[in-house]
C-alpha atoms as a PDB file:
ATOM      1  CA  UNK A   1      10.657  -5.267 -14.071  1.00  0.00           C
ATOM      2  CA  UNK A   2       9.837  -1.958 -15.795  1.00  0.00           C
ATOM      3  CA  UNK A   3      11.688   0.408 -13.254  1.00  0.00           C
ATOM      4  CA  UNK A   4       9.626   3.775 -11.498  1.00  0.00           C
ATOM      5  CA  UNK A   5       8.559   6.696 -13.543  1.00  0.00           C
ATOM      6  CA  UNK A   6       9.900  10.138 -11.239  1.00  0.00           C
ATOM      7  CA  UNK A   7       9.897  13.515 -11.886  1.00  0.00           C
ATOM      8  CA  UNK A   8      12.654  13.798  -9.961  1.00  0.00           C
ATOM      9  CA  UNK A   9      11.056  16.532  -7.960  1.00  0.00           C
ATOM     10  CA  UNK A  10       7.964  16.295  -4.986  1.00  0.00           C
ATOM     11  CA  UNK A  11       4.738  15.634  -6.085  1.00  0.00           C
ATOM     12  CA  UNK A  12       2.731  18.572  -5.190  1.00  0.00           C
ATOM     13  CA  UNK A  13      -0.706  18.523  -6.847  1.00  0.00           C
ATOM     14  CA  UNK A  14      -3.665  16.082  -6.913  1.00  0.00           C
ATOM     15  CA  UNK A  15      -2.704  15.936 -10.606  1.00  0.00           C
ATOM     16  CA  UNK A  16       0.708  15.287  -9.978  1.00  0.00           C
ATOM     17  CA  UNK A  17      -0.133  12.422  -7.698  1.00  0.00           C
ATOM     18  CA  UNK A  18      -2.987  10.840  -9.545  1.00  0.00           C
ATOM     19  CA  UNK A  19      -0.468  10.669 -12.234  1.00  0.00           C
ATOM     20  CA  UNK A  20       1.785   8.917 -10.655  1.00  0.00           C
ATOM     21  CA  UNK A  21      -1.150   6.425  -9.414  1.00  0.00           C
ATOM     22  CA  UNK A  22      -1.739   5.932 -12.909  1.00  0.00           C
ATOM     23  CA  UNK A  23       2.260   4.929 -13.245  1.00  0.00           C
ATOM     24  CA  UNK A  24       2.412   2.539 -10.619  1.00  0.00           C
ATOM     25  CA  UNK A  25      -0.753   0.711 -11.674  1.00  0.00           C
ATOM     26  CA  UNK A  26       0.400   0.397 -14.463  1.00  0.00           C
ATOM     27  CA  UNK A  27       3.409  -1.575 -13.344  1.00  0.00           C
ATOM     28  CA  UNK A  28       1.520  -3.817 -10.778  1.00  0.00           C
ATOM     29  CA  UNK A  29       0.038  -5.030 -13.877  1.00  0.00           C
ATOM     30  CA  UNK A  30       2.557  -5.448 -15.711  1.00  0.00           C
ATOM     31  CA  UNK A  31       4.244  -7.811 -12.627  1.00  0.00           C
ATOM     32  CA  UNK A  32       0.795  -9.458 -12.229  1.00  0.00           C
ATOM     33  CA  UNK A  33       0.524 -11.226 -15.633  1.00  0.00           C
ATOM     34  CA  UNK A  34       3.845 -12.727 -15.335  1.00  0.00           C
ATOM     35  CA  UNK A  35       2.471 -14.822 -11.767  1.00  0.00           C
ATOM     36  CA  UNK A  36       1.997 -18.445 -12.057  1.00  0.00           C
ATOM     37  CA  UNK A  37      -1.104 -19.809 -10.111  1.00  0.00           C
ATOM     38  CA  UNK A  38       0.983 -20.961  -7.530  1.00  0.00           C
ATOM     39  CA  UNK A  39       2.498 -17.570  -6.581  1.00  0.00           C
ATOM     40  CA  UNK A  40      -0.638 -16.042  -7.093  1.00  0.00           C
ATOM     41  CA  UNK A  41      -2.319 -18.470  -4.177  1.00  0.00           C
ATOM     42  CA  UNK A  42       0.868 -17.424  -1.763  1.00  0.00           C
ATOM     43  CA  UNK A  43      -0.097 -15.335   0.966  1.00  0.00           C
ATOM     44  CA  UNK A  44       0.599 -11.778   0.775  1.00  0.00           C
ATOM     45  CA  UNK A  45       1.627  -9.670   3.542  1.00  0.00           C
ATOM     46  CA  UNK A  46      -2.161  -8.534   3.702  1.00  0.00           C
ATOM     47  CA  UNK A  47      -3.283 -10.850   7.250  1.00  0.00           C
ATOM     48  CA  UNK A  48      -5.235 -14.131   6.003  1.00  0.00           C
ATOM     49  CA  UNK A  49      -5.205 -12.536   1.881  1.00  0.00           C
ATOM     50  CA  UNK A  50      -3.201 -14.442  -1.354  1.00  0.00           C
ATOM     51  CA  UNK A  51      -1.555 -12.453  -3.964  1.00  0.00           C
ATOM     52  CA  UNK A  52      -4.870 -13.584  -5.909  1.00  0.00           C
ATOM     53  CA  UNK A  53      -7.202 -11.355  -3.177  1.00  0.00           C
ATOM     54  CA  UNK A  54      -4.519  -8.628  -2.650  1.00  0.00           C
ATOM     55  CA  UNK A  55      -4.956  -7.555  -6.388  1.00  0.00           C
ATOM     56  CA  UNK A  56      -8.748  -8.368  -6.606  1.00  0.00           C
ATOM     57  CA  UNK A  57      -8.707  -5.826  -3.769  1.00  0.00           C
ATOM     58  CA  UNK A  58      -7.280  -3.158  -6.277  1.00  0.00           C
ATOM     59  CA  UNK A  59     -10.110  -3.115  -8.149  1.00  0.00           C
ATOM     60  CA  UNK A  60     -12.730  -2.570  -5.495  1.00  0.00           C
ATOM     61  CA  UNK A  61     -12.798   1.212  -5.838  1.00  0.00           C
ATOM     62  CA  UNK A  62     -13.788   0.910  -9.405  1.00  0.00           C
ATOM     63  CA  UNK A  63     -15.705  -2.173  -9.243  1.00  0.00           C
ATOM     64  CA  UNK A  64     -17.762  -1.640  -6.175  1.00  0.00           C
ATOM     65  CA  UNK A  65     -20.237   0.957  -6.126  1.00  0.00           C
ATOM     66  CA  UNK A  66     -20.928   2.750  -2.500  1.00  0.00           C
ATOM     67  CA  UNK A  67     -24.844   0.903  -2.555  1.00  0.00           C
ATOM     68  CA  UNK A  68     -22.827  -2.563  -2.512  1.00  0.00           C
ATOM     69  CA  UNK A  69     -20.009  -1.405   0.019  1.00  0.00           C
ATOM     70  CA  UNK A  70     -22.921  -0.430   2.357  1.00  0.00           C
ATOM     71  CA  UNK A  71     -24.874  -3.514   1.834  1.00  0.00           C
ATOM     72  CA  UNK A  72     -21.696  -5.117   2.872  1.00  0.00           C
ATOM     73  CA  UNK A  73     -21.494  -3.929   5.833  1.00  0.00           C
ATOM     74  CA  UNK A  74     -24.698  -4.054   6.898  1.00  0.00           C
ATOM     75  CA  UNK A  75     -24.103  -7.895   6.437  1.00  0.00           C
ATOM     76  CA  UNK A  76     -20.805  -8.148   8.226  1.00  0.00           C
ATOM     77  CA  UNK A  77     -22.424  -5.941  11.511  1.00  0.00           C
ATOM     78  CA  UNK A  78     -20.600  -3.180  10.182  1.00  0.00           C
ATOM     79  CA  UNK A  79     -17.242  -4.650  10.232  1.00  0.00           C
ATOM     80  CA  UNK A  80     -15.317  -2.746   7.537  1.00  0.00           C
ATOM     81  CA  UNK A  81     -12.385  -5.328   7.481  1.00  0.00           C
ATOM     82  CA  UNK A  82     -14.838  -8.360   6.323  1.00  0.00           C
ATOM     83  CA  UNK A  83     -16.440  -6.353   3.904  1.00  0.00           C
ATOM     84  CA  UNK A  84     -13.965  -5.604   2.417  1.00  0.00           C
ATOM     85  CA  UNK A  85     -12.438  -8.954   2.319  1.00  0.00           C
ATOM     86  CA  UNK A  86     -15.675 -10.374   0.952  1.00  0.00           C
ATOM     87  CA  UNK A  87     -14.806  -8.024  -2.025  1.00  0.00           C
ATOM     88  CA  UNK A  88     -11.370  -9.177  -2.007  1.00  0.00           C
ATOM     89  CA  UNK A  89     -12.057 -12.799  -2.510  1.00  0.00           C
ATOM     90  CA  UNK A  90     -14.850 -12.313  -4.892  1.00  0.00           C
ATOM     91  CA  UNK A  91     -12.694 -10.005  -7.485  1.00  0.00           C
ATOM     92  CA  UNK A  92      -9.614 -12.089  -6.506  1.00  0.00           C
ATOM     93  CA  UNK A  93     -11.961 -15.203  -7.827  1.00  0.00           C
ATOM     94  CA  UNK A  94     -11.252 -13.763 -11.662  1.00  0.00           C
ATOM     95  CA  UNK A  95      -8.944 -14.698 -13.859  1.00  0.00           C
ATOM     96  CA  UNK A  96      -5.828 -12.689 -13.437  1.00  0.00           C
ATOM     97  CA  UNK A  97      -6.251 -11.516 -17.084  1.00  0.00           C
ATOM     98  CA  UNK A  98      -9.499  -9.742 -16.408  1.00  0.00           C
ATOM     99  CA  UNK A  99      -7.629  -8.678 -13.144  1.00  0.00           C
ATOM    100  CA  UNK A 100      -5.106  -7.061 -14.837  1.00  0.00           C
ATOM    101  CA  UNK A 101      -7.285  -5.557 -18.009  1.00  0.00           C
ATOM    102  CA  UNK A 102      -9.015  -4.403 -15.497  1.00  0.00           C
ATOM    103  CA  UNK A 103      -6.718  -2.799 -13.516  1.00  0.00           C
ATOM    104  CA  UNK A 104      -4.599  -1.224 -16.718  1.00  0.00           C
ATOM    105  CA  UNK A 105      -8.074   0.148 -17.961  1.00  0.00           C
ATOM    106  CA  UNK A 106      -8.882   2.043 -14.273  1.00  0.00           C
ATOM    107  CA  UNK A 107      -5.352   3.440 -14.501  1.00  0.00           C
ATOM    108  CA  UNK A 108      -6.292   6.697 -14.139  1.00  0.00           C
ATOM    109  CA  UNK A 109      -9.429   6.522 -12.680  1.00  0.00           C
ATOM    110  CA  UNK A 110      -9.886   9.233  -9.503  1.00  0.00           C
ATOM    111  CA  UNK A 111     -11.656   7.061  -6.931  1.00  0.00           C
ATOM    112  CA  UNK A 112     -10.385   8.387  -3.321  1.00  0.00           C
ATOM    113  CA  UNK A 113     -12.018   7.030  -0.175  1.00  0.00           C
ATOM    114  CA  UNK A 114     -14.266   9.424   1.729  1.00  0.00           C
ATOM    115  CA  UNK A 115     -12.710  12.596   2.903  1.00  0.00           C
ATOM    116  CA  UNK A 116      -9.076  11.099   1.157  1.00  0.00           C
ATOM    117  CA  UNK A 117      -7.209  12.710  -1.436  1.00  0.00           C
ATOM    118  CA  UNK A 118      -4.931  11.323  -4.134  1.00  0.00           C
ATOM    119  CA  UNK A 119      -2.464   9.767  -1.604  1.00  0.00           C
ATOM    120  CA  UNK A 120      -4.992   7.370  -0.466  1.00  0.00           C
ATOM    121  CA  UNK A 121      -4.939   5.291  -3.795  1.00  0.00           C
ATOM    122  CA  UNK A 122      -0.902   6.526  -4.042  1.00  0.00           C
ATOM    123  CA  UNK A 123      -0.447   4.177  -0.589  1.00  0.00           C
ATOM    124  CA  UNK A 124      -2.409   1.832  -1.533  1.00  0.00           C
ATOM    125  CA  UNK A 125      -1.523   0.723  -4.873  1.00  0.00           C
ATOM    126  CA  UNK A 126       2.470   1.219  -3.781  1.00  0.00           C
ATOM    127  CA  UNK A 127       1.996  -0.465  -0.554  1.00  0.00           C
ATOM    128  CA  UNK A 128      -0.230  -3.615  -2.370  1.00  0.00           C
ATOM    129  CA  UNK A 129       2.273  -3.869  -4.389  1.00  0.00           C
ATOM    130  CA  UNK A 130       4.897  -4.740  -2.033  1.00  0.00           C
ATOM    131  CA  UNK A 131       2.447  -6.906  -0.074  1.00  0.00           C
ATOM    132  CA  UNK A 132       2.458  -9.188  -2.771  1.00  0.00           C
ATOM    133  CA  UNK A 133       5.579  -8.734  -4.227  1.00  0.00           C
ATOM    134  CA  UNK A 134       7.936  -9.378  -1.927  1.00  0.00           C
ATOM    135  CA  UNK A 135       6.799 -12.343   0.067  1.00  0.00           C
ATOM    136  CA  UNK A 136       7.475 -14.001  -4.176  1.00  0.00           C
ATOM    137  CA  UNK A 137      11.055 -12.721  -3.579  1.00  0.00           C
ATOM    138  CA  UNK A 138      10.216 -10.136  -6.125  1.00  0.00           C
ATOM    139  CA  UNK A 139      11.704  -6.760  -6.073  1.00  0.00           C
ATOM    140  CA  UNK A 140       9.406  -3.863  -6.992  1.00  0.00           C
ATOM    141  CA  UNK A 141      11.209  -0.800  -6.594  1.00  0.00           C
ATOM    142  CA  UNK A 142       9.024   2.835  -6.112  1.00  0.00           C
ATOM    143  CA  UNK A 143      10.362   6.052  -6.850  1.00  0.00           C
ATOM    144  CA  UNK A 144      11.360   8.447  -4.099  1.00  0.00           C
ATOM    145  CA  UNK A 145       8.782  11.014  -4.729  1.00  0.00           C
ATOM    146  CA  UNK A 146       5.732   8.358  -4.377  1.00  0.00           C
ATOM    147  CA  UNK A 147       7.550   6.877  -0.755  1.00  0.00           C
ATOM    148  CA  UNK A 148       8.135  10.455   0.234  1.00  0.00           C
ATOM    149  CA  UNK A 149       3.964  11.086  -0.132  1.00  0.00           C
ATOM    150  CA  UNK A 150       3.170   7.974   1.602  1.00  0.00           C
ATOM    151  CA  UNK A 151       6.061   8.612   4.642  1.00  0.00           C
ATOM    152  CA  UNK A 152       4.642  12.591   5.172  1.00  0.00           C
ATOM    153  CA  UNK A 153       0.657  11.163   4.938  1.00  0.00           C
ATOM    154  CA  UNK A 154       1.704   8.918   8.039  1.00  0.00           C
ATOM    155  CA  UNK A 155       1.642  11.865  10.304  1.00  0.00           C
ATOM    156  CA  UNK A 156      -1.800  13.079   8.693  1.00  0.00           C
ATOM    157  CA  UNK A 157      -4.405  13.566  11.091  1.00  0.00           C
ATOM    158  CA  UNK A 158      -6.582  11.807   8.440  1.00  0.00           C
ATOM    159  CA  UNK A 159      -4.474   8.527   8.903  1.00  0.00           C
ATOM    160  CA  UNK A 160      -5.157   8.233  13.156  1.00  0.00           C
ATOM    161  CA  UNK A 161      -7.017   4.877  13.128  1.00  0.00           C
ATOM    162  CA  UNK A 162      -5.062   3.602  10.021  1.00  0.00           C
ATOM    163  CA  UNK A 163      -1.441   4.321  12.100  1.00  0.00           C
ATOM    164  CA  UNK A 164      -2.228   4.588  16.101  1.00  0.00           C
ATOM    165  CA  UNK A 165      -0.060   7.723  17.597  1.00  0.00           C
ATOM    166  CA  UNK A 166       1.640   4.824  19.728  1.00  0.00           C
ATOM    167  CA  UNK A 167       3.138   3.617  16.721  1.00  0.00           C
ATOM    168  CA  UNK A 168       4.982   6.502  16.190  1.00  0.00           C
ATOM    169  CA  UNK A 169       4.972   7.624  19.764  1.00  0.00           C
ATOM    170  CA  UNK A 170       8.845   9.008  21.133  1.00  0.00           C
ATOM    171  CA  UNK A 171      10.789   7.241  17.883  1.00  0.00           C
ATOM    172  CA  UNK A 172      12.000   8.966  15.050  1.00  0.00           C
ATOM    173  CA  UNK A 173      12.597   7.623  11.709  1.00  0.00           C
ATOM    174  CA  UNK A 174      15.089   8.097   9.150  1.00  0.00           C
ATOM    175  CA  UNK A 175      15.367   7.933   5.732  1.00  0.00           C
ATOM    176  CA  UNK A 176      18.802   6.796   4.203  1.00  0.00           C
ATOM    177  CA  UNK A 177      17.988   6.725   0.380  1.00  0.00           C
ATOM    178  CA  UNK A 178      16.762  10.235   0.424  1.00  0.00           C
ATOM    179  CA  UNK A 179      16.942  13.093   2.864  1.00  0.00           C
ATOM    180  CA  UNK A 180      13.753  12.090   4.904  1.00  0.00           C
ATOM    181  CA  UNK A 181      13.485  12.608   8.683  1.00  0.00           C
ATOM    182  CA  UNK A 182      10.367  13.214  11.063  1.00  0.00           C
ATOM    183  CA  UNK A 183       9.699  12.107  14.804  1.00  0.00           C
ATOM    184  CA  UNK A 184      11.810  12.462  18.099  1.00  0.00           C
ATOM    185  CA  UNK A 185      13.458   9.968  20.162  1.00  0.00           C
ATOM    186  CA  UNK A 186      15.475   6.459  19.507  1.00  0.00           C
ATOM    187  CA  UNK A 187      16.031   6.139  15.841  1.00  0.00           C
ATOM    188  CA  UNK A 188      14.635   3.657  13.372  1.00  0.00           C
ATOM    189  CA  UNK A 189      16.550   3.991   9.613  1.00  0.00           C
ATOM    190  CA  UNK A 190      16.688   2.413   7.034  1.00  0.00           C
ATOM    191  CA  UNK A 191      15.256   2.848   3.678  1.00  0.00           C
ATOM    192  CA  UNK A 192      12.173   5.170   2.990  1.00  0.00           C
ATOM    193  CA  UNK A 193      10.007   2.542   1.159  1.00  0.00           C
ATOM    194  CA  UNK A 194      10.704  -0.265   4.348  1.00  0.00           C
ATOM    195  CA  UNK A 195       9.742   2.806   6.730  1.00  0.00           C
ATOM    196  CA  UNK A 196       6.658   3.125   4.881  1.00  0.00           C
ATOM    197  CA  UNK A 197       5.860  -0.427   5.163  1.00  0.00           C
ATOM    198  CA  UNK A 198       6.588  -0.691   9.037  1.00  0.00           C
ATOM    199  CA  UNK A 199       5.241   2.776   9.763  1.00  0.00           C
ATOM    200  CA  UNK A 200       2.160   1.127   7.926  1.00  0.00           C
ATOM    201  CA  UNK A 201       1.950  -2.154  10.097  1.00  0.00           C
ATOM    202  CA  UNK A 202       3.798  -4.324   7.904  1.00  0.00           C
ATOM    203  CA  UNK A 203       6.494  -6.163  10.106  1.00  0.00           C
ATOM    204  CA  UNK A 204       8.194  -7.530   7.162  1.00  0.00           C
ATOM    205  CA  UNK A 205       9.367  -4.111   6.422  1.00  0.00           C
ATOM    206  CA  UNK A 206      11.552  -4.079   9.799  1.00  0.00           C
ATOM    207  CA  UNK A 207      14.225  -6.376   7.863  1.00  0.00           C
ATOM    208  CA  UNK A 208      15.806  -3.660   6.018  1.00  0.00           C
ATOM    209  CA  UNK A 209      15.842  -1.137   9.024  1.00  0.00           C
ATOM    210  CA  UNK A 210      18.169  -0.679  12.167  1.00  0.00           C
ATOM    211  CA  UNK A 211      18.825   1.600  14.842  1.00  0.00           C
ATOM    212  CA  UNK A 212      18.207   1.914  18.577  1.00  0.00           C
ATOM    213  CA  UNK A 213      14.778   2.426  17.938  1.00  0.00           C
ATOM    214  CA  UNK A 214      14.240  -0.956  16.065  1.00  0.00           C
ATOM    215  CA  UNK A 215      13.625  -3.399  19.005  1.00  0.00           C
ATOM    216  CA  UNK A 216      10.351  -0.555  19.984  1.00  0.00           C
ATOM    217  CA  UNK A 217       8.719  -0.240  16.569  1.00  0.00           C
ATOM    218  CA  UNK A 218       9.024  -4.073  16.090  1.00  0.00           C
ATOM    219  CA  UNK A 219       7.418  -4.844  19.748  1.00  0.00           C
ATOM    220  CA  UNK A 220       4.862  -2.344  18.372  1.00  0.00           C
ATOM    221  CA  UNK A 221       3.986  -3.988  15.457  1.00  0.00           C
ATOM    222  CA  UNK A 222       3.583  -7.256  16.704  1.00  0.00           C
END
């Protein structure tokens, strides 16, 4: 496992933080290409997606032009989440090869969703990577200044229907890898890059965290 690229200080710019989505795609691909086909069909922490449709998923902001996206949805009623599982499953349908070439040759490609910035793709790529990562037992670590951009966008205005307020309502969580803290009321620690994950609706992050907050966020999230 090729371990994170940091600067050892906060990323502060949109070039600083594309740059570091360029890192970390890097390394997705580099853990992809080692999958057999049998951990690539293993469901990811992604709801009803594999590993397979997880990283087809990566692609779609490169692959998928705005006209198709809107087709999409105009086809699923304008459900977002089935188009962009139809997407998912039809990139995910490639070999992983052209999944990964692919992916390694839109490193550094600047596609942000609508009104998003560079911590969109940031979250996405790091928290992708740990939905398919670790339910394969595989440990993917992500430097502190890439957790610390996904932790702070969590209280972003911009991120309401991705993270309800109730979520985060009268807890406040902890970081204890790095000095991260935001919230008030019953603690949840633990480290910053399982916060993100459970602060992010992904339940499986709740194994590494404790505090008398715990029992609430997990309720929450299930």
């Amino acid at each position: 496992m090729t371990e994170p690229a940091s600067s050892g200080e906060e990323l502060r710019t949109e070039d600083e933080m594309f740059a570091a989505v360029a890192v970390e795609r890097r390394r997705v691909a580099d853990v992809l290409e080692t999958l057999k086909p049998q951990q690539l069909d293993t469901p990811s922490l992604c709801g009803e997606w594999t590993v397979r449709e997880v990283a087809g998923h990566l692609l779609t902001g490169f692959e998928v032009s705005t006209l198709a996206m809107a087709k999409a949805m105009v086809t699923n009623r304008g459900n977002f989440n089935r188009a962009n599982t139809h997407f998912a499953r039809r990139l995910g349908s490639r070999d992983i090869t052209d999944i990964v070439a692919t992916l390694r040759a839109n490193a550094e490609h600047r596609f942000t969703p609508p009104g998003a910035g560079a911590e969109a793709p940031l979250g996405d790529i790091v928290l992708h990577g740990q939905d398919m990562f670790r339910p394969l037992g595989i440990e993917h670590s992500v430097a502190e200044d890439r957790v610390r951009v996904i932790l702070d966008r969590t209280w972003s205005p911009a991120t309401r229907v991705l993270v309800p307020r109730k979520r985060l309502r009268d807890l406040t969580f902890v970081a204890d890898d790095f000095d991260w803290r935001r919230g008030t009321g019953a603690e949840v620690t633990g480290p910053g890059l399982s916060l993100a994950m459970a602060l992010w609706g992904r339940a499986a992050g709740l194994d590494q965290l404790s505090g008398a907050g715990k029992p609430v966020l997990a309720a929450r999230l299930s």
